[in-house]
Structure formats: C-alpha cells, structure tokens
Protein backbone atom coordinates (compact mmCIF):
# COMPACT_ATOMS: atom_id res chain seq x y z
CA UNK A 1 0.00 0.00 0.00
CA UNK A 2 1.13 3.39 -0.88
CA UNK A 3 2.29 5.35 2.30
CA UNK A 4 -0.17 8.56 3.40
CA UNK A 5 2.14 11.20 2.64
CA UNK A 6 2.74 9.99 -1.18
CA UNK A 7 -1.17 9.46 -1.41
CA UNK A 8 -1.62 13.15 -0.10
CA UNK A 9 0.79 14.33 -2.68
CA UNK A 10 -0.40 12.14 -5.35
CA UNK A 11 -3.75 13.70 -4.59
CA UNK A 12 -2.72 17.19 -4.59
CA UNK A 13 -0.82 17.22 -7.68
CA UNK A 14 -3.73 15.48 -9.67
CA UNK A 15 -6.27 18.43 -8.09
CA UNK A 16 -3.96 21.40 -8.50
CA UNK A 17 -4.21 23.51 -10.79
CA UNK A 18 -0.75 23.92 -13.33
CA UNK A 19 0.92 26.79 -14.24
CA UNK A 20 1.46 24.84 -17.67
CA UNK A 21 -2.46 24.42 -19.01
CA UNK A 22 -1.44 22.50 -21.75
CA UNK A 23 -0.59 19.52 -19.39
CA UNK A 24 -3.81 20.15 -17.80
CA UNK A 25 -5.75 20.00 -21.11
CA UNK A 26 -3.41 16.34 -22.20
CA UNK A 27 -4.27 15.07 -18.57
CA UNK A 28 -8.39 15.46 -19.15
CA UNK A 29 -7.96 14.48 -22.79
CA UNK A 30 -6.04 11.26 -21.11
CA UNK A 31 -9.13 10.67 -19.21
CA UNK A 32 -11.67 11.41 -21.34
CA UNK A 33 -10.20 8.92 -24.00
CA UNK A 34 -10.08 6.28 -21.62
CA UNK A 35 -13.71 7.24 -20.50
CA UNK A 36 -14.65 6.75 -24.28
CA UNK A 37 -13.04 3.43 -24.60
CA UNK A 38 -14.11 1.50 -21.71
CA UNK A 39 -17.76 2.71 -22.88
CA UNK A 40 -17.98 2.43 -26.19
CA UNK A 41 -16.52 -1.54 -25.87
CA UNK A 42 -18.75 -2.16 -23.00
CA UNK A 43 -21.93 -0.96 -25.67
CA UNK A 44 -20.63 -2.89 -28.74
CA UNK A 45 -19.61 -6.04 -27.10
CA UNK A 46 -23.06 -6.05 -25.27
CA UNK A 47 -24.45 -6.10 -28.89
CA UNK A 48 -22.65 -8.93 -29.82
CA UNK A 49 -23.93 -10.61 -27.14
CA UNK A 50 -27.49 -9.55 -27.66
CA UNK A 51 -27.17 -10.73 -31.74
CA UNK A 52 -26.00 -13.98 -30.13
CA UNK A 53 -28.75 -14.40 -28.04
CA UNK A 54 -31.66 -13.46 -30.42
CA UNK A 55 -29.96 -15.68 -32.63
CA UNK A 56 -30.58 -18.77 -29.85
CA UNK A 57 -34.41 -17.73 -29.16
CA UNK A 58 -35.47 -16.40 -32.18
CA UNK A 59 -33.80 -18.46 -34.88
CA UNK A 60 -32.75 -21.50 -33.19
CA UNK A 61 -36.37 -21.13 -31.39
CA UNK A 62 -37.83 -21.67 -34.83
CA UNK A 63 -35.46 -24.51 -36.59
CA UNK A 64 -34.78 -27.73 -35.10
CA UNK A 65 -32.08 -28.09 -32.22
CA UNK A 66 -31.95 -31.41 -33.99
CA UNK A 67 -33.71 -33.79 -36.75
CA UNK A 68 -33.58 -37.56 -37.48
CA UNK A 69 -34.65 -38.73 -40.62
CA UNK A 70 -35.03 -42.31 -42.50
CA UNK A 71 -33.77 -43.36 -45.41
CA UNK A 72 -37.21 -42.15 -47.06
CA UNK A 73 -40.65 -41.67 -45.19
CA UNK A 74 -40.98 -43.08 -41.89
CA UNK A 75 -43.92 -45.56 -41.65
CA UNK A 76 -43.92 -45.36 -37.64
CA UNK A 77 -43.35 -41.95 -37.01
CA UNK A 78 -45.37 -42.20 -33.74
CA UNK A 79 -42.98 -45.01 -32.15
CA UNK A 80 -39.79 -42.90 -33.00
CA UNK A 81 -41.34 -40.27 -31.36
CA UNK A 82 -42.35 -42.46 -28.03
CA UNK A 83 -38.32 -43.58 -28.33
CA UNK A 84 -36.42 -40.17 -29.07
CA UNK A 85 -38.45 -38.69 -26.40
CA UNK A 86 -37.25 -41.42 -23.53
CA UNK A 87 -34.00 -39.64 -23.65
CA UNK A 88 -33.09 -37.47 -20.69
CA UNK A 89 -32.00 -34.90 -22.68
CA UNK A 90 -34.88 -34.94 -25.40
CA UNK A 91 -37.32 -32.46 -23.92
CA UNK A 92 -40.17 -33.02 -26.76
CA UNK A 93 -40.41 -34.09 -30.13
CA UNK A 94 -42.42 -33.33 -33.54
CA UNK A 95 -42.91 -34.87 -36.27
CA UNK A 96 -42.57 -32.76 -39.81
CA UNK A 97 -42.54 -32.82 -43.50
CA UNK A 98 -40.87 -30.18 -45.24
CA UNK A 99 -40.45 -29.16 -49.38
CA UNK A 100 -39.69 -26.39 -51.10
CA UNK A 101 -42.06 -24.36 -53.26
CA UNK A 102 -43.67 -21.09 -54.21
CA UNK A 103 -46.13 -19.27 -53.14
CA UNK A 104 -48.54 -16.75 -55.39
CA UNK A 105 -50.43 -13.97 -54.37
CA UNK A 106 -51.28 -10.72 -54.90
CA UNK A 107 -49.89 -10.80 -58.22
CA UNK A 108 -46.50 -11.94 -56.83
CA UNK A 109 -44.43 -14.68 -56.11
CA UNK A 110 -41.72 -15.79 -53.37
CA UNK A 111 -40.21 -18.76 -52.50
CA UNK A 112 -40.87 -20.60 -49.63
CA UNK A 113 -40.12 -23.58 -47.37
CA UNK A 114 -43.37 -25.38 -46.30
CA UNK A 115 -43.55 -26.97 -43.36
CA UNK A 116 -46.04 -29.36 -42.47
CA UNK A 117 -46.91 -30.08 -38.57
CA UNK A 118 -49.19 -31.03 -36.02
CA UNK A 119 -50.34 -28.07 -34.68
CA UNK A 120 -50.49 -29.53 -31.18
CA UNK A 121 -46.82 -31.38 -31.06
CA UNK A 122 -45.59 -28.33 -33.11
CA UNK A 123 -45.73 -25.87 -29.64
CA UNK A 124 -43.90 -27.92 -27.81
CA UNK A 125 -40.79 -27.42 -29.81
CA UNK A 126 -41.17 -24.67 -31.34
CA UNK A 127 -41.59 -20.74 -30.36
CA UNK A 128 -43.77 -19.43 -33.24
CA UNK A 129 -46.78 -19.50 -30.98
CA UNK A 130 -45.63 -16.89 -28.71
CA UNK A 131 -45.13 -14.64 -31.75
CA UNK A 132 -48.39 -15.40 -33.93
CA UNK A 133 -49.86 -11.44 -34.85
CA UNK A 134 -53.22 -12.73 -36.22
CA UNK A 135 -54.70 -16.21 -36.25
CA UNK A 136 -53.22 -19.50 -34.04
CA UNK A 137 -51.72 -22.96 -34.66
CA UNK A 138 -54.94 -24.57 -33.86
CA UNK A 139 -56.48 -22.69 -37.06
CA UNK A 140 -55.10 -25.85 -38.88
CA UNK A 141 -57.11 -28.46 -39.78
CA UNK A 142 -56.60 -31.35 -41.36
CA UNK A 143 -57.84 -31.31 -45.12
CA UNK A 144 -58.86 -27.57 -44.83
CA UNK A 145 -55.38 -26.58 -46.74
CA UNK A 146 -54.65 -23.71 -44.70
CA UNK A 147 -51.47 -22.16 -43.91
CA UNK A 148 -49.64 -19.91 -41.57
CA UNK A 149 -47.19 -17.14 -43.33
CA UNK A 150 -44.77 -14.67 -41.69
CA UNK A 151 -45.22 -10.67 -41.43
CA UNK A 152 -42.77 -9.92 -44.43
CA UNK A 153 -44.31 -12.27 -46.83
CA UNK A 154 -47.57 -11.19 -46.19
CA UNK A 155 -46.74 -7.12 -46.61
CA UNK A 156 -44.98 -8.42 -49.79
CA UNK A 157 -47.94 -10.42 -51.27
CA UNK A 158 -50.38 -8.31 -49.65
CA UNK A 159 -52.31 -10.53 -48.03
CA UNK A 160 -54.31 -11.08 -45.27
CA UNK A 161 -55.83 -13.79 -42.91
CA UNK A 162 -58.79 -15.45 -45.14
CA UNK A 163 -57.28 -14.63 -48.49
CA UNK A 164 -56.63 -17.58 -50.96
CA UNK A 165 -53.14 -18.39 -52.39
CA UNK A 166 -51.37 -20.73 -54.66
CA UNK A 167 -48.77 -23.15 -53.66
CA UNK A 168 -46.38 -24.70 -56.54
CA UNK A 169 -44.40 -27.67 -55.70
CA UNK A 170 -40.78 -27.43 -58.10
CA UNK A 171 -42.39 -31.34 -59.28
CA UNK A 172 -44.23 -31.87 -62.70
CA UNK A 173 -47.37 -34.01 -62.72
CA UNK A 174 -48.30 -35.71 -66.10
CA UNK A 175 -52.03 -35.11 -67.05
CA UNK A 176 -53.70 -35.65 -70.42
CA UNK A 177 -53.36 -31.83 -70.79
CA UNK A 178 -49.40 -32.55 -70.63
CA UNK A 179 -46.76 -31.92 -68.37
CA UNK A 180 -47.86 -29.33 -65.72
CA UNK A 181 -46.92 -27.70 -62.02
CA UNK A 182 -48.27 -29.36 -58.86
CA UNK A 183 -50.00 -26.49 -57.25
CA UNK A 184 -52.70 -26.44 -54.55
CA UNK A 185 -54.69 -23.41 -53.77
CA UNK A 186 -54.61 -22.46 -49.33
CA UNK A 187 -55.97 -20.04 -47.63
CA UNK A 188 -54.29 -17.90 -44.94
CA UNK A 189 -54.79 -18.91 -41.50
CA UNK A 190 -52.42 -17.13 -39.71
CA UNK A 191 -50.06 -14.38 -39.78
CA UNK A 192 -46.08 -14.71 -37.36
CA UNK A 193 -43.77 -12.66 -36.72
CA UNK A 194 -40.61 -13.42 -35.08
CA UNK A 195 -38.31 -10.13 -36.22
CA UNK A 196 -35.70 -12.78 -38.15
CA UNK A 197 -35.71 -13.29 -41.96
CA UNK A 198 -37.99 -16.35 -41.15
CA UNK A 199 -40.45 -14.08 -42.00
CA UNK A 200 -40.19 -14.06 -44.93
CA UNK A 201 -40.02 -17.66 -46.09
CA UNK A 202 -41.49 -19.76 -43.54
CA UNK A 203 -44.50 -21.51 -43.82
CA UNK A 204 -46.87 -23.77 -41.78
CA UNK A 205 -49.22 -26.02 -42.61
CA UNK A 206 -50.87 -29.01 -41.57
CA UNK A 207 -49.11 -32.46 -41.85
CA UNK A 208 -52.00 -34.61 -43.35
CA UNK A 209 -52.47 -31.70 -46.01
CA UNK A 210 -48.48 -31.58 -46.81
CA UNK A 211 -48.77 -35.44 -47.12
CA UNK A 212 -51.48 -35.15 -49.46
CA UNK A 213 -49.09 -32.53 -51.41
CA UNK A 214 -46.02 -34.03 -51.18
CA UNK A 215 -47.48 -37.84 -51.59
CA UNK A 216 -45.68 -39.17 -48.30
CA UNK A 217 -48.93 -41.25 -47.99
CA UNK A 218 -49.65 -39.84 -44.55
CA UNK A 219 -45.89 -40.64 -43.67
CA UNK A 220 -43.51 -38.14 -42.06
CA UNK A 221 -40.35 -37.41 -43.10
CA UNK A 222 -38.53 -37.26 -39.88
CA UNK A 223 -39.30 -36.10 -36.43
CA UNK A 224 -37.19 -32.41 -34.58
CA UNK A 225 -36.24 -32.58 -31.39
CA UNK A 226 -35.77 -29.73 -28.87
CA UNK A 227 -33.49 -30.53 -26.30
CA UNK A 228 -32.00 -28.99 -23.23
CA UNK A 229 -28.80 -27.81 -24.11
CA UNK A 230 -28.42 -26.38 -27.42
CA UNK A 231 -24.58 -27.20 -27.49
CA UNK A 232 -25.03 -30.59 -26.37
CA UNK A 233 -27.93 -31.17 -29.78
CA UNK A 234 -25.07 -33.47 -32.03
CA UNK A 235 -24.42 -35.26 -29.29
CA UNK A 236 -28.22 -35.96 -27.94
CA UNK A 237 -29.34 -36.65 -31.36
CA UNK A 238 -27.04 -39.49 -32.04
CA UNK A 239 -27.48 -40.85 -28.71
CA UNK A 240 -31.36 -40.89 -29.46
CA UNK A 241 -31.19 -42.06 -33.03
CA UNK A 242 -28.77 -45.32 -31.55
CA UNK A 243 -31.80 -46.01 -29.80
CA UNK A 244 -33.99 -46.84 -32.82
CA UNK A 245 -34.17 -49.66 -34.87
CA UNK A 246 -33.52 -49.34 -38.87
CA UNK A 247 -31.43 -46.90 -40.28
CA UNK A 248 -31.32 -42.93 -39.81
CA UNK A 249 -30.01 -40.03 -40.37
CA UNK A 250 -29.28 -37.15 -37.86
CA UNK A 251 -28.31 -33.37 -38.74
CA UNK A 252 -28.50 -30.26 -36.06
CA UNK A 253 -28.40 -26.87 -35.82
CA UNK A 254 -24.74 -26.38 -35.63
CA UNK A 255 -24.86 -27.91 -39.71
CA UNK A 256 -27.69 -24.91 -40.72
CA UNK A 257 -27.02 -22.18 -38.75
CA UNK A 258 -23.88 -22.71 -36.84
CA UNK A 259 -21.93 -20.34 -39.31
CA UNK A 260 -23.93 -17.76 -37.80
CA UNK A 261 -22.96 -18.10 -34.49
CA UNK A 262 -19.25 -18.60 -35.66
CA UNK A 263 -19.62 -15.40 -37.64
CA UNK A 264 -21.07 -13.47 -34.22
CA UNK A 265 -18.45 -15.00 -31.85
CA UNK A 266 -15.50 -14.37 -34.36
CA UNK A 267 -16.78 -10.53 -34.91
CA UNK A 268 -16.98 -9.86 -30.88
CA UNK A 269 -13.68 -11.20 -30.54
CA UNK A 270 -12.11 -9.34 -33.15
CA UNK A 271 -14.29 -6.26 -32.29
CA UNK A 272 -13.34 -6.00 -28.88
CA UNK A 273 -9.26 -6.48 -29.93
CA UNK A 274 -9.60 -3.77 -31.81
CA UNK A 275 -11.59 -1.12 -29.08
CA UNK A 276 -9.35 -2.34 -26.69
CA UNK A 277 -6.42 -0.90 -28.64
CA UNK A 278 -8.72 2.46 -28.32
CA UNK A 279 -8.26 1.83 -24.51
CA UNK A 280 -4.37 1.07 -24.49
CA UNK A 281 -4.13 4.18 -26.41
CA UNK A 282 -5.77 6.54 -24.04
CA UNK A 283 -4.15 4.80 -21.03
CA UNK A 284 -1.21 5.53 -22.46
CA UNK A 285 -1.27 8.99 -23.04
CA UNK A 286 -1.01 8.85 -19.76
CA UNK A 287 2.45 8.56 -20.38
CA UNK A 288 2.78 11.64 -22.10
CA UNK A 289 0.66 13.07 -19.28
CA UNK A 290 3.09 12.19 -16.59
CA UNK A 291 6.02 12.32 -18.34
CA UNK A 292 5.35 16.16 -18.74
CA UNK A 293 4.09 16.87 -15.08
CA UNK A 294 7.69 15.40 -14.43
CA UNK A 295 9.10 17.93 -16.42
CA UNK A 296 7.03 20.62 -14.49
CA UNK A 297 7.50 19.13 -11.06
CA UNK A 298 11.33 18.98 -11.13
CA UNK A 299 11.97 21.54 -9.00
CA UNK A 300 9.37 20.26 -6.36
CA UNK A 301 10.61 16.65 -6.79
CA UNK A 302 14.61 18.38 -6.14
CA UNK A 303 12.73 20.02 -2.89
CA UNK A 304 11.35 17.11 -1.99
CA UNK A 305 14.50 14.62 -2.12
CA UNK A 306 16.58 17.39 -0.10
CA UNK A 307 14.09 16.69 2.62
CA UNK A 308 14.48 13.03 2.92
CA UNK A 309 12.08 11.77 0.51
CA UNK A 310 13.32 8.35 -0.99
CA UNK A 311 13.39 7.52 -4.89
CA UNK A 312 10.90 5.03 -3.84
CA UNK A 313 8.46 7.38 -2.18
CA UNK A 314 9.15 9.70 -5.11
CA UNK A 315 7.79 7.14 -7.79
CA UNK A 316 5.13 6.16 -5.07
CA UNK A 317 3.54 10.23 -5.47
CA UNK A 318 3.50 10.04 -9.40
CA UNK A 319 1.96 6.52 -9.31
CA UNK A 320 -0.75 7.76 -7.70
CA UNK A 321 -1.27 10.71 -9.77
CA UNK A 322 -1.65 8.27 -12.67
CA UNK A 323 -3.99 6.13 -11.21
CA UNK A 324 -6.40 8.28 -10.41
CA UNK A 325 -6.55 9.89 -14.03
CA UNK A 326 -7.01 6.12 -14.79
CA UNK A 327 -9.33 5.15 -12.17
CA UNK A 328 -11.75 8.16 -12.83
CA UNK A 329 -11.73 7.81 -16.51
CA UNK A 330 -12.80 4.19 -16.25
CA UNK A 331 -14.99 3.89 -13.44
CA UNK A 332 -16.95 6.75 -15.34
CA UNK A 333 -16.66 4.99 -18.77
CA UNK A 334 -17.64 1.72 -16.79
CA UNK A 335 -20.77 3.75 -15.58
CA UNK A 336 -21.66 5.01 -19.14
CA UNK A 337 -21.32 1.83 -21.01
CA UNK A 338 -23.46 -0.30 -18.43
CA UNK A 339 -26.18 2.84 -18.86
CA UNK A 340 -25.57 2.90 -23.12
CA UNK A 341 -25.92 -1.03 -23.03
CA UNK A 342 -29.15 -1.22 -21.18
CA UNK A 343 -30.74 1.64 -23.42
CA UNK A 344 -29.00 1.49 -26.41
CA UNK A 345 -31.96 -0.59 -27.97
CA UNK A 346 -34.40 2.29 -27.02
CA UNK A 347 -32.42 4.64 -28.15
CA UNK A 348 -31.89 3.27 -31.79
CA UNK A 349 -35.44 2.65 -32.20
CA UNK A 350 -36.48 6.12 -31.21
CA UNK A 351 -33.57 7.08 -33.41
CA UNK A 352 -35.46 5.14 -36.10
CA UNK A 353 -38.74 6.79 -35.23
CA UNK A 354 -37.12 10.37 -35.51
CA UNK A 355 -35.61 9.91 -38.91
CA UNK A 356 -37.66 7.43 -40.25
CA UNK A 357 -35.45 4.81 -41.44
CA UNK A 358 -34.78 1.88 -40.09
CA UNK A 359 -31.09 0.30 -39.82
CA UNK A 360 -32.22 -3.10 -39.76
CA UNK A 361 -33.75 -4.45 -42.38
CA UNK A 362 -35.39 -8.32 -41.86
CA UNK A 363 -34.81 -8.88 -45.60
CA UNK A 364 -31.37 -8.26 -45.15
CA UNK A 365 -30.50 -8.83 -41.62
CA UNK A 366 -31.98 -12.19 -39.05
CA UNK A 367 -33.72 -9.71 -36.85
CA UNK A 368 -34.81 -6.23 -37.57
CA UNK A 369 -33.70 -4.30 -34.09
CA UNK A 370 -30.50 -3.76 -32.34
CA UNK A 371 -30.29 -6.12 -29.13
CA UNK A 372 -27.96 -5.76 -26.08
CA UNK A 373 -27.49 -7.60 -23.42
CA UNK A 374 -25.10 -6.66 -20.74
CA UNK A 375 -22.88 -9.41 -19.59
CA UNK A 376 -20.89 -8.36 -15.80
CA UNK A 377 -17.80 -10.80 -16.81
CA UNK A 378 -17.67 -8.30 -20.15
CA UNK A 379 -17.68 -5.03 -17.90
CA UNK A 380 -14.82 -6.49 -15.20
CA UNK A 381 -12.51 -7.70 -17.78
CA UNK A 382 -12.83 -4.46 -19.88
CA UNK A 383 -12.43 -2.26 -16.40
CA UNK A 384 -9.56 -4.71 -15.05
CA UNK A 385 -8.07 -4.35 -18.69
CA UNK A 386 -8.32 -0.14 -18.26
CA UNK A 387 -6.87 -0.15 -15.10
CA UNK A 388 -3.78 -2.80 -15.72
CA UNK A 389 -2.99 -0.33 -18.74
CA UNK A 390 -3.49 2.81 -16.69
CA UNK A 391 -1.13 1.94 -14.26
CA UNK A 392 1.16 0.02 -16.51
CA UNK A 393 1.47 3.27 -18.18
CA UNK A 394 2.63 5.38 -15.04
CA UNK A 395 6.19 3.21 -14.64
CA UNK A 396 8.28 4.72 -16.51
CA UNK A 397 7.49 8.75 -15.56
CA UNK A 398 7.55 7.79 -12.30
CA UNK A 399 10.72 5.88 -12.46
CA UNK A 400 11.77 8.56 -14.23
CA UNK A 401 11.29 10.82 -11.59
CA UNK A 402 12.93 9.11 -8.86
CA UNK A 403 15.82 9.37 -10.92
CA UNK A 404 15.99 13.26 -11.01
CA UNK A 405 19.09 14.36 -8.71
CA UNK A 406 18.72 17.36 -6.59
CA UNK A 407 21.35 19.27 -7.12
CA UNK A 408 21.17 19.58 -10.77
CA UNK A 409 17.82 20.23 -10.73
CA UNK A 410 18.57 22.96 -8.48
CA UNK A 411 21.31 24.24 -9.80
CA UNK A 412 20.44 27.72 -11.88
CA UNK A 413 16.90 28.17 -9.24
C-alpha cells in the first residue's frame, strides 16, 4: 500500500491547478479517452452478445435443435417419437414434412419452405406461438389446406388472414393436358412474426395436407427434437437415433445455422481487440501526461528529495497521480457503457422513429432491431483491462522521476 504522505501528494498534484495548461488540457484528454473506450466496448460487445442471443431464441427457437430422418418416409413416425423422447435430454419431439415451393399472391411470387406439422406437437418445440400477430396454430385443420405465413411475406404479397393463395411444388405431374406444375390453392390462416428473416419464407401447414401434397402417404419425413442444451444437440441426437431400430439419419443446428454463431463470436472477438487498442491508447497517453508533469514538477521533486524523501516514495507520489486519471476515466466509462448497453436498444429505435429509417432491415439482416445484453464478466474484464494499462502506463514517468538528482535540478533556481 502506498504510504499517506505519497497518497496526499499524489492527490494534490492530480487536483492542482498547473501553471502549464497545456498539461492540464493532455491530462483530461487522457481521461476522457479512456472514459470513451471503456464505454464504447462495453456498448458494442453487449451487442454482440445480444445478436448472439436473439440468434438462440429467435432463430434456433424456430429450426430444429436437432432432426432424425429415415432413409425415405418413416412408416412409424409415432414409435420414433415415443423412443427419441425417452431420452433425458430430449425435452419433446415433432414430427414434420418439409419441401420447397412457391407461393402466389397478390400478383407476386416468393419462395418458400413449407412446413407441415401437427399443430399440437408443433408448440412444444417450437416458439412461433408466442409470436403469432393474427390467427393460431390450432387454425389448422386437417384437409382444410390452410397455412400460416410470416409478417414480411404477407406485406410483400399483400395478403391477409382469409385470403386464398397458390402453392407450386418445383415437381411436374403428367395429365392428359401434358406436363404441368403441382399447385394447390390455401388459404391464410395465420399471420407470425418473429423479427428474423424467417419471415419471410417460412411456412406452416398441416401435416396430413403436406402429405397429401407431397405424396408421403400420410408418412412423415422425420421427427425435430428440442433438447435442453443447445450445445449438447449433435451429441443428444445421435445418442437418441442409436436407440432406434432401422437406419437414420441425424443433422443439427450447428450444420444450418452454426456459421452464424461462428460469424457473431468471431466478430466480438475481433471487435473488442480492436476497441481495446482504443483503450491502451488513451491509457497511455497517460504517459505523455506524466512524463510532462515530471518535467514541471522537477523543481518540487529536487525540494522534496533534499528533505528526505526516498526515490521510492518519489515514484510512489506520481503513481498515484496516474492512477487516479485512470481510475476516474474508467470507473466513469464503466458507468456510461453499463447505462448505453441497457438503453441502447431504445435509443436506436427512437432514433429510427425520428428519422424514419430503419437500420435493420429483416430482408437483409436475421432480426430487424438492435439487441444488447449486458454481460458483468464483459464489464470487469474491460475495467480490469483499463486499469492494468493505466497503471502500466505510469512506470516509466515515475521511475523517471525518482531518478531526477537534486542538485542539478537545483542548480540555476
């Protein structure tokens, strides 16, 4: 611990006011950099980890954790369920068929993935309930051919619950009239929204009526799985399909959508290398800082070694003085990022409101708002990281100042 008398001087120095103003104004610049830098990473990595976690409930709350399909359609869907569902980490289980096709309305047309479900097995694993806007999974009914579109696709193809649209399978059917398009007219039972580019794709409908389109002959084509760890999904899913008897075939999230969470995790790392250079350089210029109050304080420092005042005690006073320029500047940019991250996503949408453009587009983007969420282990690494540097920084002008020798300093006073 630093002795009173170099924490009183320490203190005194950093509060005075210098004849020299231009060390003054490099001392608050010092600070307010490092202010700036300790916020501004504690904001942007708090982003990063709210894109990482809308990715995990919005996304990953839509696709399967996990899927295990047969070599074609399974004929006992049912029993695979009863078995995959046995396993401790297999919280429920759905079975699906799925096909690509496109969908016309509104004089337009988008491509889709259809999904066909049972409306009551289909909550259980997935989220889209908790975000329907109009309509519910129940609306599906066997042999009624309805479906269940997102937000975007239905501002795109202008439609609304009730209207009728056409479905077109990428499969030719041979008729007498020739070669023609399978296509089934549905009507709109539902309208989702879930913020992610889902949206403006996804499709629900029921799993007797995709059957019927697909000719699975009331098969399904494999059963999702939610489970209760999302890292642990590979895993779990080849555990459960070992369990079964015949021959399957497992795939997970991690194969779909796991370059997305690579991307996010590989952009906050290389994000936060980069601000933290931002903080190195402001703790830093604490050097400069310092090394100039040195300069100024010679005369004192010459006073203060003809007293009795050790080199040690010397570098003790000018440690101080640095540390509180780096204390303050990132205790305060500590207290303005953890503020910034908790209302940054208020902020940008009332930013949106006020200029009328929005920065996140769901057409382009997997969710159409800036997230945050503020992780504590983010905040002390980024303030332990400020203050390391800070007083890292203070070293060499305070060894520098033990060093000065009285009588040369005092020589022409």
């Amino acid at each position: 611990m630093f002795r009173p008398l170099s924490l009183y001087i320490g203190l005194r120095y950093t509060a005075a006011k210098r004849r020299n103003h231009f060390i003054s104004f490099i001392s608050m610049t010092s600070m307010i950099g490092l202010m700036l830098g300790v916020a501004v990473l504690i904001i942007v990595l708090s982003v990063m980890n709210g894109f990482d976690r809308e990715l995990k409930q919005r996304i990953l709350g839509m696709v399967p954790h996990a899927v295990i399909r047969g070599d074609g359609p399974i004929d006992d869907w049912m029993a695979v369920d009863r078995q995959v569902t046995d396993h401790p980490h297999v919280l429920a289980a759905a079975p699906f068929i799925q096909g690509q096709g496109m969908v016309t309305g509104g004089g337009n047309v988008r491509g889709v993935m259809l999904n066909g479900i049972l409306p009551d097995q289909e909550r259980e694993v997935s989220i889209i309930e908790n975000h329907m806007k109009v309509g519910a999974l129940e609306d599906l009914h066997s042999g009624e051919f309805g479906i269940i579109i997102g937000q975007l696709m239905a501002s795109s193809l202008r439609l609304q619950v009730g209207d009728r649209v056409t479905v077109v399978l990428p499969e030719a059917s041979v008729t007498p009239a020739g070669v023609l398009p399978r296509l089934k007219r549905f009507t709109v039972k539902g309208i989702f929204s879930v913020g992610a580019e889902l949206d403006a794709s996804y499709t629900l409908i029921h799993m007797d009526d995709a059957a019927k389109l697909m000719r699975t002959n009331g098969r399904a084509e494999g059963v999702r799985l939610l489970v209760d760890d999302l890292f642990k999904a590979p895993k779990v899913a080849e555990e459960a399909a070992m369990q079964l008897s015949g021959r399957y075939y497992i795939s997970d999230w991690t194969r779909t959508h796991g370059n997305l969470f690579q991307a996010i995790r590989m952009e906050k790392t290389m994000i936060g290398l980069l601000l933290m250079f931002i903080v190195a350089v402001a703790a830093f210029n604490i050097v400069s800082t310092l090394v100039m109050v040195v300069t100024d304080k010679t005369s004192d420092i010459a006073i203060l070694r003809t007293m009795g005042a050790t080199p040690g005690r010397i570098m003790r006073i000018f440690i101080v003085q640095g540390a509180v320029i780096g204390m303050v500047g990132t205790l305060v940019g500590t207290t303005l990022g953890v503020l910034g991250a908790w209302n940054i996503s208020a902020f940008i949408s009332w930013l949106e409101g006020v200029l009328g453009h929005q920065f996140l587009n769901a057409n382009v983007y997997f969710i159409s708002y800036l997230p945050s969420q503020l992780q504590w282990s983010d905040v002390f690494v980024i303030s332990g990281c400020g203050l390391a540097m800070s007083l890292l920084a203070t070293i060499y002008p305070a060894w520098r100042a033990s060093r000065v020798d009285p009588a040369e300093a005092l020589r022409y006073e």
